[in-house]
N, C-alpha and C. Protein backbone atom coordinates (compact mmCIF):
# COMPACT_ATOMS: atom_id res chain seq x y z
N UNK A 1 -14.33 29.72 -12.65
CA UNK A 1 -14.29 29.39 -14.06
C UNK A 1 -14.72 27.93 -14.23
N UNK A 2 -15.75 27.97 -15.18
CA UNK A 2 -15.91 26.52 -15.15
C UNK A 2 -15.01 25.48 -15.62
N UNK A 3 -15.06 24.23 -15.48
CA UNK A 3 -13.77 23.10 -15.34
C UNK A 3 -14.34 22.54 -17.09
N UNK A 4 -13.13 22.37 -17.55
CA UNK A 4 -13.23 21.96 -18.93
C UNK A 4 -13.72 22.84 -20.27
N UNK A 5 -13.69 23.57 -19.48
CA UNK A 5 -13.38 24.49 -20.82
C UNK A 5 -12.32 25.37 -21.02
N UNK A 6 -11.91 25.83 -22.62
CA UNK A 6 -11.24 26.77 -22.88
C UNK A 6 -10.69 27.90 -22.27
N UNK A 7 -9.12 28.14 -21.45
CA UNK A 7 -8.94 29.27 -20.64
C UNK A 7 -8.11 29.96 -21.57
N UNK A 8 -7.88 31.10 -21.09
CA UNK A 8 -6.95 32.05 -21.73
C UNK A 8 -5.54 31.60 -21.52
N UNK A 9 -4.43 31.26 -21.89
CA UNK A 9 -3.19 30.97 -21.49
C UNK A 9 -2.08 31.51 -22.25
N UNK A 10 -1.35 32.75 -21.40
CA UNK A 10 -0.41 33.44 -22.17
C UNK A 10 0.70 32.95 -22.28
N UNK A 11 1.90 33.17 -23.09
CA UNK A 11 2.94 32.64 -23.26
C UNK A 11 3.50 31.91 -22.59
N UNK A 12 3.90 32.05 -21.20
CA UNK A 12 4.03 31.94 -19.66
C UNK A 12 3.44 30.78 -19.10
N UNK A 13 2.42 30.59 -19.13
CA UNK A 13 1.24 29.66 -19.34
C UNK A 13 1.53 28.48 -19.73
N UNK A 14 2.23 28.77 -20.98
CA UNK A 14 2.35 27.63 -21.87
C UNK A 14 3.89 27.30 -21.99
N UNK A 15 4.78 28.11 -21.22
CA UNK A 15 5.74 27.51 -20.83
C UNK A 15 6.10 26.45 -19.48
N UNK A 16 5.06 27.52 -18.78
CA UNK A 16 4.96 26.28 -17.41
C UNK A 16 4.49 24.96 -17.88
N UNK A 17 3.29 24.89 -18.88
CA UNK A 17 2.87 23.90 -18.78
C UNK A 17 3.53 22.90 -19.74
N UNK A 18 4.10 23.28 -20.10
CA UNK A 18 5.30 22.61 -21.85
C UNK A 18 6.38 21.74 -20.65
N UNK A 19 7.05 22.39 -19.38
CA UNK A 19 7.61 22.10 -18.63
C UNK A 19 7.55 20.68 -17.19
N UNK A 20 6.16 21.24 -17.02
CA UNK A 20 5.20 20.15 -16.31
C UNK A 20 5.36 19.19 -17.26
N UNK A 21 4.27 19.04 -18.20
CA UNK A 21 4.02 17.70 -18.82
C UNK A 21 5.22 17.32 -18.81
N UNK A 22 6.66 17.85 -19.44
CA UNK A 22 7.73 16.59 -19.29
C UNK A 22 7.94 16.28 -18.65
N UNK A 23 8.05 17.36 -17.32
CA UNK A 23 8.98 16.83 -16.39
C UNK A 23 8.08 17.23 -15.08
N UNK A 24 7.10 15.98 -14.34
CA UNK A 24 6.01 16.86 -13.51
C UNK A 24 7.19 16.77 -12.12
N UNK A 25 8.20 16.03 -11.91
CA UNK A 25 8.85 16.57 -10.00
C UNK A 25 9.74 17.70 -10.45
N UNK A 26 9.76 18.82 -11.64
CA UNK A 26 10.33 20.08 -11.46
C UNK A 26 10.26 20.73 -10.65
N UNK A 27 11.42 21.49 -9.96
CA UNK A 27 11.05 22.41 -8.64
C UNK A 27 10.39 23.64 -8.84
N UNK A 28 9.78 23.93 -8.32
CA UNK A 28 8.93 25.59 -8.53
C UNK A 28 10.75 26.05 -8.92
N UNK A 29 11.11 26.61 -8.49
CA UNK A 29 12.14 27.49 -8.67
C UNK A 29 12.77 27.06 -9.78
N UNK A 30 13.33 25.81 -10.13
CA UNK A 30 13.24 25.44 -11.43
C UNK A 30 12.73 25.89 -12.55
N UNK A 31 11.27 25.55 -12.08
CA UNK A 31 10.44 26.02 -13.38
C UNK A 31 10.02 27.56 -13.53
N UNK A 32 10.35 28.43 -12.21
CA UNK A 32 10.43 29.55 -12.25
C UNK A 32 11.37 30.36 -13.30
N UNK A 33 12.54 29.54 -12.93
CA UNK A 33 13.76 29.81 -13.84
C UNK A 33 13.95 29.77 -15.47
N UNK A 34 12.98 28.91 -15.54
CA UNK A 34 12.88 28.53 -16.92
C UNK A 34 11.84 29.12 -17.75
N UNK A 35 10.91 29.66 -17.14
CA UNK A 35 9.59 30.24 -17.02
C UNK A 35 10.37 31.80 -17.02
N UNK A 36 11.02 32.36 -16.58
CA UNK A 36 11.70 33.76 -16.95
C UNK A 36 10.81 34.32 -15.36
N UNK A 37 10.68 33.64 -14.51
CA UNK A 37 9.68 34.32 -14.07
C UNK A 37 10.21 34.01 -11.96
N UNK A 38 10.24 34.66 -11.05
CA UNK A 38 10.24 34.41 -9.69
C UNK A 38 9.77 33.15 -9.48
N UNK A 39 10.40 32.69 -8.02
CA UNK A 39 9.41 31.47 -7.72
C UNK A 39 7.84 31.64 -6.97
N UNK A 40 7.49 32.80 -6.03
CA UNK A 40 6.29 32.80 -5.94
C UNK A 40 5.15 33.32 -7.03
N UNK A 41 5.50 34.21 -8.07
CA UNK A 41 4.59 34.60 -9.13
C UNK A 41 4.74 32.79 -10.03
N UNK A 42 5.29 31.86 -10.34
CA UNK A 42 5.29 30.99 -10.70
C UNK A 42 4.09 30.00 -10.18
N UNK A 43 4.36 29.86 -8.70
CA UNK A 43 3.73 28.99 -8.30
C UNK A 43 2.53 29.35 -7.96
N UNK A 44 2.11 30.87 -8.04
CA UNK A 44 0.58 31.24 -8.17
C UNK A 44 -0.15 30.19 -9.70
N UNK A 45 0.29 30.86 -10.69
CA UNK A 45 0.49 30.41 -11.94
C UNK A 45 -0.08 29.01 -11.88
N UNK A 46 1.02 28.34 -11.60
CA UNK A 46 0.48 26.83 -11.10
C UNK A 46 -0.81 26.33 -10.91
N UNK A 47 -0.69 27.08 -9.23
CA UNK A 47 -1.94 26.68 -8.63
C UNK A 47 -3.36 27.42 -9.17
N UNK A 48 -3.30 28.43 -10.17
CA UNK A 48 -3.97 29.12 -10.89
C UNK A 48 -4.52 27.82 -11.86
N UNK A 49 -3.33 27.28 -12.44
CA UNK A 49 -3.82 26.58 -13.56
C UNK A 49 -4.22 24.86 -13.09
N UNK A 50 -3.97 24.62 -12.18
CA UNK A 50 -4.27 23.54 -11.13
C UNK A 50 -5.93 23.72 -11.00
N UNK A 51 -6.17 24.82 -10.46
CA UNK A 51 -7.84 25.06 -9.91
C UNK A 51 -8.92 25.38 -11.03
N UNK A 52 -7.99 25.61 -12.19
CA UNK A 52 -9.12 26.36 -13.39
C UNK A 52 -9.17 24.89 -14.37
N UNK A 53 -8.28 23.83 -13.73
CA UNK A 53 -8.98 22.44 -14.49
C UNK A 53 -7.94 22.43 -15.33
N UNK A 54 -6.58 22.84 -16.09
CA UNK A 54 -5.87 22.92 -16.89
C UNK A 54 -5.06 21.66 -16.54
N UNK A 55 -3.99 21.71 -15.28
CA UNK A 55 -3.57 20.77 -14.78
C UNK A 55 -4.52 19.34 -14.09
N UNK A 56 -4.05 18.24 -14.40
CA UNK A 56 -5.32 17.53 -13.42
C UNK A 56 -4.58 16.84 -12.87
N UNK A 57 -3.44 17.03 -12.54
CA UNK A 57 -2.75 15.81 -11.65
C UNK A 57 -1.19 15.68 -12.23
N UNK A 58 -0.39 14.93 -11.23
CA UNK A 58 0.46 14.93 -11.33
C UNK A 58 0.94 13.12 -10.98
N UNK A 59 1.53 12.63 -12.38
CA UNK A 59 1.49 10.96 -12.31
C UNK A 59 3.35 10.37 -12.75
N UNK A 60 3.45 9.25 -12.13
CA UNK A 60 4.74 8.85 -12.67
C UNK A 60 4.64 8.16 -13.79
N UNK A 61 5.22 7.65 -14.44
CA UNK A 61 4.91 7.28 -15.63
C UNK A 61 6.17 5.93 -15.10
N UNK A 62 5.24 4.78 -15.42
CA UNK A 62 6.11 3.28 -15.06
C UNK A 62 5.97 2.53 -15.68
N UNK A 63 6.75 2.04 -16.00
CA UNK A 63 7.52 1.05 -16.93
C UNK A 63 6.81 -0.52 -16.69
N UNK A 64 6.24 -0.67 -17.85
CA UNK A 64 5.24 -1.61 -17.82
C UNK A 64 5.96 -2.90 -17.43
N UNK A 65 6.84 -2.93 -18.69
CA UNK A 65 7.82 -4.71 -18.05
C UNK A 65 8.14 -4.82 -16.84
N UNK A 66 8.72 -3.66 -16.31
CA UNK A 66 9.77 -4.02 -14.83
C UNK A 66 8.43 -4.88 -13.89
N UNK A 67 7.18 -4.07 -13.96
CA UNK A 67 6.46 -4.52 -13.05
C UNK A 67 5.70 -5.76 -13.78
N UNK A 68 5.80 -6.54 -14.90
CA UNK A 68 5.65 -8.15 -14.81
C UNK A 68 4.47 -7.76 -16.02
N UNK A 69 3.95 -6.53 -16.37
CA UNK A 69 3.12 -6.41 -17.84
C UNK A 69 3.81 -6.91 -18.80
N UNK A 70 3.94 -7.77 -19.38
CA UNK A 70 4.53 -7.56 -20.46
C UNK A 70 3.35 -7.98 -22.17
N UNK A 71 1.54 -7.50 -21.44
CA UNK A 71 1.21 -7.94 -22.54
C UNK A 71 0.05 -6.47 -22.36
N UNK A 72 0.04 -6.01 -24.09
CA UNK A 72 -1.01 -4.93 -24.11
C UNK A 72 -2.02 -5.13 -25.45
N UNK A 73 -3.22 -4.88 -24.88
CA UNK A 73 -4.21 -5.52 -26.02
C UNK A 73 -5.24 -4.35 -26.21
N UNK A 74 -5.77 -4.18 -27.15
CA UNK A 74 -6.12 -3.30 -27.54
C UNK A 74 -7.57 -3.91 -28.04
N UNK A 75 -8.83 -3.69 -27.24
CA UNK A 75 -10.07 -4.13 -27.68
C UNK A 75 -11.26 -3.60 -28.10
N UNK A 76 -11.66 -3.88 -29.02
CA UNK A 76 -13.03 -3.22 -29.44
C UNK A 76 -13.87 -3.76 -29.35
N UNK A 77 -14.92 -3.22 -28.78
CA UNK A 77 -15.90 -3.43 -28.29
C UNK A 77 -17.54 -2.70 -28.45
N UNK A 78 -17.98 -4.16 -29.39
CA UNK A 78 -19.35 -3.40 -29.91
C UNK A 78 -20.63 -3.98 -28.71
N UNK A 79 -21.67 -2.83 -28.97
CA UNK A 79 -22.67 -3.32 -27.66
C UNK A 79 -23.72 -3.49 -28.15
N UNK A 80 -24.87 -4.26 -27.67
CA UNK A 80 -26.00 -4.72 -28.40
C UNK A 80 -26.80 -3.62 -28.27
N UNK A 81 -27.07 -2.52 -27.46
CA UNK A 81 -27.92 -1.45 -27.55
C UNK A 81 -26.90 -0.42 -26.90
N UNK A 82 -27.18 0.78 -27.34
CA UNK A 82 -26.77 2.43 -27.38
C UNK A 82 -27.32 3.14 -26.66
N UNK A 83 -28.50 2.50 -26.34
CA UNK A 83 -29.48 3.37 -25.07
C UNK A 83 -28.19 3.88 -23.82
N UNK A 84 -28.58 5.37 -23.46
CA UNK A 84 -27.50 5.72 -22.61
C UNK A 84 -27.38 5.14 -21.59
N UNK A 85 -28.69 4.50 -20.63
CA UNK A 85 -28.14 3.92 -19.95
C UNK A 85 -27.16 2.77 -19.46
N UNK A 86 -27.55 2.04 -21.40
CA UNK A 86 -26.67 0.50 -21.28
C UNK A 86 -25.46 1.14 -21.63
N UNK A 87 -24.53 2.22 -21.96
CA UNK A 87 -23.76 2.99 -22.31
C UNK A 87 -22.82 3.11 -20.49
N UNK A 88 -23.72 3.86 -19.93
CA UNK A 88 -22.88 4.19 -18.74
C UNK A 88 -23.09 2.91 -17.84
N UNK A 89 -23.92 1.64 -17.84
CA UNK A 89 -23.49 0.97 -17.15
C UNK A 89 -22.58 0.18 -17.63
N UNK A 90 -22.15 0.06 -18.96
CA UNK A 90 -20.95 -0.36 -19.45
C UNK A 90 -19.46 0.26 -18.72
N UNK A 91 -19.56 1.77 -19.36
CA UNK A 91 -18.48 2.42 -18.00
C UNK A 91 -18.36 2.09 -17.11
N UNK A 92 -19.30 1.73 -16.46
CA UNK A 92 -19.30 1.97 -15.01
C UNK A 92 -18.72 0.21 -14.34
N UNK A 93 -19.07 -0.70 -15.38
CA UNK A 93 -18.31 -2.09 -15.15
C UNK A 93 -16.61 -1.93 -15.28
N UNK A 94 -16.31 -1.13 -16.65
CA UNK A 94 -15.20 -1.26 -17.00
C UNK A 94 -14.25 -0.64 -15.89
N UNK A 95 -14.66 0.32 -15.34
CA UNK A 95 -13.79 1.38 -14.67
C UNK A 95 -13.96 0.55 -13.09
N UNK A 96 -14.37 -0.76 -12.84
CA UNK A 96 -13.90 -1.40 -11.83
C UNK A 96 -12.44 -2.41 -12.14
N UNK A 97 -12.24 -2.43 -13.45
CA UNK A 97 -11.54 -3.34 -13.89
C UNK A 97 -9.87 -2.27 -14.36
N UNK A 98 -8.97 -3.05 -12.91
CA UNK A 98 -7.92 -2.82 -13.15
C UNK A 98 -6.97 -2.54 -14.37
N UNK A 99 -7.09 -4.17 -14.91
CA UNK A 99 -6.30 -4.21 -15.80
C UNK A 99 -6.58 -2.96 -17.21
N UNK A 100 -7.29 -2.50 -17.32
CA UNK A 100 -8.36 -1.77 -18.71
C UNK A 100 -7.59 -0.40 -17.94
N UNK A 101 -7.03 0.15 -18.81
CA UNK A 101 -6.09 1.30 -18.73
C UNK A 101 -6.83 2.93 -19.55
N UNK A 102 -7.31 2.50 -20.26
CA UNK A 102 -8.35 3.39 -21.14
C UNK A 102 -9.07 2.41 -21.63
N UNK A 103 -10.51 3.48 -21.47
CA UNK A 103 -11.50 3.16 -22.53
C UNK A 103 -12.14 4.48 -22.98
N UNK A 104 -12.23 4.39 -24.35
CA UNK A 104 -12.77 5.28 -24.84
C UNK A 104 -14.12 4.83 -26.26
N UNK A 105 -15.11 6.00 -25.72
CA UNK A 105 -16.50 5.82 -26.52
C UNK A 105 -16.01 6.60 -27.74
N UNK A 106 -16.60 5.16 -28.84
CA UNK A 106 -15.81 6.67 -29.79
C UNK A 106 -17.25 5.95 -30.87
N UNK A 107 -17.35 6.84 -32.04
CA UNK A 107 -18.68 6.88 -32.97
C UNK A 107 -18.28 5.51 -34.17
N UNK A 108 -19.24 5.11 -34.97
CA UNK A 108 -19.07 4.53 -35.70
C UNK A 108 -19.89 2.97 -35.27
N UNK A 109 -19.24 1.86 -35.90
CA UNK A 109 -19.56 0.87 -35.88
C UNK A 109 -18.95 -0.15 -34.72
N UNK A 110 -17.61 0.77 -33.95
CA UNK A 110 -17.30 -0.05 -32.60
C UNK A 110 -17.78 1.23 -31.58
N UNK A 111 -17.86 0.27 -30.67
CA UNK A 111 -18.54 1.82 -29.71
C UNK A 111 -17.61 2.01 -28.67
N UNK A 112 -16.68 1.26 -28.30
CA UNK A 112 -15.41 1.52 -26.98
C UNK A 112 -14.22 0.60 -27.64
N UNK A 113 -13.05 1.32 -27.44
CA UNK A 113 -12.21 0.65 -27.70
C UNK A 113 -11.32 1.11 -25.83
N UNK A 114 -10.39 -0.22 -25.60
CA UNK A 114 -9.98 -0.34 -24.71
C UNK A 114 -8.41 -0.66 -24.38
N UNK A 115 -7.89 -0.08 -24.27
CA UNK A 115 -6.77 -0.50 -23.52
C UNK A 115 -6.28 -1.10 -22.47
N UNK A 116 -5.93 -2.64 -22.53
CA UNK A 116 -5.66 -3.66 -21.54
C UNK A 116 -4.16 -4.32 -21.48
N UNK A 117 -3.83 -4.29 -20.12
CA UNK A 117 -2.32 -5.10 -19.49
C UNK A 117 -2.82 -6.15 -19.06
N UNK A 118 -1.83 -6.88 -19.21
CA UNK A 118 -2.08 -7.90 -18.24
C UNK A 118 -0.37 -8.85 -18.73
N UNK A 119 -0.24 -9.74 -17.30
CA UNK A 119 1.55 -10.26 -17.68
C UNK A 119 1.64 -11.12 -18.33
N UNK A 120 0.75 -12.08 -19.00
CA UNK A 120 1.03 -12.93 -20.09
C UNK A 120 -0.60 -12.97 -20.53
N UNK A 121 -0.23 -13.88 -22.42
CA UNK A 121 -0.99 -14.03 -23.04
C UNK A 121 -2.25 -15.22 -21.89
N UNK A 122 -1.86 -15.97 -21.01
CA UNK A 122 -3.16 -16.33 -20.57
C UNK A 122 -3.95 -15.97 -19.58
N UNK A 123 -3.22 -14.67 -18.94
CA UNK A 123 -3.79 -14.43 -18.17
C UNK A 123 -4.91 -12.60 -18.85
N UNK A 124 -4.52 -12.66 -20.35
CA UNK A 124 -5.28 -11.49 -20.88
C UNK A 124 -6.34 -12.50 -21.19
N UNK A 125 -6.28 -13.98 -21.71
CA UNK A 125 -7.22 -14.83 -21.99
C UNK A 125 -8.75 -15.33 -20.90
N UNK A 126 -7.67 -15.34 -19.79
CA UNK A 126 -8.88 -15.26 -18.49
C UNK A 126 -9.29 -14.06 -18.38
N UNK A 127 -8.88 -12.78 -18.24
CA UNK A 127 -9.88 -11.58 -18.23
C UNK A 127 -10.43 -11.28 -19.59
N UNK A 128 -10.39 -11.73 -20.43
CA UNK A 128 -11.15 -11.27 -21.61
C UNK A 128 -12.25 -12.57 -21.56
N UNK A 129 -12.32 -13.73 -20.75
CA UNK A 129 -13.30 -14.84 -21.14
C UNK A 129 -14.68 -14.57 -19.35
N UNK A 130 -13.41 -14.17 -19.00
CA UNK A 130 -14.15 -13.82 -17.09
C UNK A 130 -14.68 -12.57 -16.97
N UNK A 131 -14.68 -11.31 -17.89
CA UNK A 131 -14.83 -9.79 -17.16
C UNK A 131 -15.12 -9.26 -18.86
N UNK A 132 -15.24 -9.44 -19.64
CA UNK A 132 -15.03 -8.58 -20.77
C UNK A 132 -15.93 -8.95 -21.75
N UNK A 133 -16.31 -10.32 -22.19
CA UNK A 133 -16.85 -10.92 -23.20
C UNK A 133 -18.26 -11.19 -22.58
N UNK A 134 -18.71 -11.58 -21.12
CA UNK A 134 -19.94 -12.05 -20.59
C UNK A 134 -20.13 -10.88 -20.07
N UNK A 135 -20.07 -9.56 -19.93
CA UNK A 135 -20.40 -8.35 -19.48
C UNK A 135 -21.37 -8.19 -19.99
N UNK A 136 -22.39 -7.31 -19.59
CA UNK A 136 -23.87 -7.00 -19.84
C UNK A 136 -23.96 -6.19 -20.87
N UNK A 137 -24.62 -6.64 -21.86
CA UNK A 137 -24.91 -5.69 -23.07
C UNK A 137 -23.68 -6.15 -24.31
N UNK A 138 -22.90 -6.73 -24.19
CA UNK A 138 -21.88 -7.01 -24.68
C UNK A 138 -22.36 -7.70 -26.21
N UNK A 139 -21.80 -6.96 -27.30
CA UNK A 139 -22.10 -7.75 -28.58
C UNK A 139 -20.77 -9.11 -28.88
N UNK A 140 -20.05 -8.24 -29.39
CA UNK A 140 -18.78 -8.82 -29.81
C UNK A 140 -17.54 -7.83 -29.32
N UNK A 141 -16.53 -8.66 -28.78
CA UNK A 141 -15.00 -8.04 -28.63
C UNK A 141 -14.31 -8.56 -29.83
N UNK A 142 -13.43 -7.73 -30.34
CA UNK A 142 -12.01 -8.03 -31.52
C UNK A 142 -10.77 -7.23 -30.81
N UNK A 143 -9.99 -8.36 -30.79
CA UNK A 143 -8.64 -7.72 -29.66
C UNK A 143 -7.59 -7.59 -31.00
N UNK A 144 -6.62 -6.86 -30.67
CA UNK A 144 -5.26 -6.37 -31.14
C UNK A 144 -4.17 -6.82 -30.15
N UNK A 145 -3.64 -7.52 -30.21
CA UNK A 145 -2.44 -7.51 -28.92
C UNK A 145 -0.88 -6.93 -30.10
N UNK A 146 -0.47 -5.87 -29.05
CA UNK A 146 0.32 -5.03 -29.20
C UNK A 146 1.63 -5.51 -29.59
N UNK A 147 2.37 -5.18 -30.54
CA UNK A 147 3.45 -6.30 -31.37
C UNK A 147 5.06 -4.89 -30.68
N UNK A 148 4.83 -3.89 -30.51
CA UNK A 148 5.34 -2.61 -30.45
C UNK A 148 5.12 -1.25 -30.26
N UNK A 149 5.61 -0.78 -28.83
CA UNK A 149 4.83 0.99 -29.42
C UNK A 149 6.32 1.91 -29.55
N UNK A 150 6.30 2.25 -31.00
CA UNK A 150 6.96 3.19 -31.45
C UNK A 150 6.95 4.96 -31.12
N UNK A 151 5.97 5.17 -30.04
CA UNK A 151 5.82 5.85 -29.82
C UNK A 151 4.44 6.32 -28.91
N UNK A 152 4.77 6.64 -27.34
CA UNK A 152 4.33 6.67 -26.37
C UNK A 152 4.40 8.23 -25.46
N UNK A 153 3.48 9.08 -25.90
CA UNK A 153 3.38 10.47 -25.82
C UNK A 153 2.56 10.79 -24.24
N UNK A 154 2.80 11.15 -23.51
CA UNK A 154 1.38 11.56 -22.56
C UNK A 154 1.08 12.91 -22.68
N UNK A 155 0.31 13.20 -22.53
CA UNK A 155 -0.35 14.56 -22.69
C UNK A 155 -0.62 14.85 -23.77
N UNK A 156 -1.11 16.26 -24.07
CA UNK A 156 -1.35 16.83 -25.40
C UNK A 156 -0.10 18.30 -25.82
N UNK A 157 -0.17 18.29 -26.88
CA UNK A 157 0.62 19.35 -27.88
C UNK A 157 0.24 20.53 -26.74
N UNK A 158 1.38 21.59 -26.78
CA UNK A 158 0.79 22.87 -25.76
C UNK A 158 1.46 23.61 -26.60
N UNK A 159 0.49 24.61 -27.57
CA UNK A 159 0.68 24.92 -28.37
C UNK A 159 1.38 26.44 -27.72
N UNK A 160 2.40 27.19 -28.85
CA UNK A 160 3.08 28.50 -28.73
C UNK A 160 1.92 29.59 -28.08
């Protein structure tokens, strides 16, 4: 089945996976249990939905302060040309760069907006003056630094 597209996912399906996203170190048997369902017909399931591209991994989710983030900036980023190639060698800079957590191409009048950590306001100041602003193709950056997130979701809705 090809990867990224639309699969069939029956009720079952969408309980395993309602289960995962919250909670990805659930035990098969666990989620068997909860799933109405054995633990080896479960963990077919799984690895069913593991190989058909549904699942893509399994991540901890960590707590930005403990580990010394305590700054998130949010940048947009317009580029002097759209030609695809100055497009993917843009990607292809960003996605060496640690700190940049997402970037996403999106339409309109900014062409990437970015998601950046870093542990204080001067050290987001040196990577936005060293790695971000003199990058190739680069028009203009306009940053947001993050005042609060009221709300911090991973994954997507897994619908009934």
């Amino acid at each position: 089945m090809p990867q990224n597209q639309p699969i069939h996912l029956d009720s079952i399906d969408r309980q395993i996976l309602r289960n995962l996203q919250a909670e990805g170190r659930v035990t098969n048997v666990e989620l068997a249990s909860r799933a109405g369902l054995t633990a080896p017909p479960c963990l077919r399931r799984v690895r069913a939905l593991e190989e058909g591209g549904v699942i893509r991994g399994y991540h901890a989710d960590l707590n930005p302060e403990t580990l010394g983030y305590g700054i998130m900036v949010f940048a947009m980023v317009s580029l002097k040309s759209q030609a695809e190639a100055d497009l993917r060698a843009f990607e292809e800079h960003i996605a060496q760069l640690d700190p940049v957590r997402e970037c996403h191409m999106l339409n309109g009048e900014i062409d990437f907006v970015l998601k950046i950590v870093a542990h204080d306001l001067q050290e987001f100041q040196r990577f936005l003056t060293t790695h971000l602003t003199p990058a190739p193709n680069v028009a203009h950056v306009k940053t947001s630094l993050t005042i609060r997130t009221s709300k911090n979701v991973p994954g997507v809705p897994v619908d009934e």
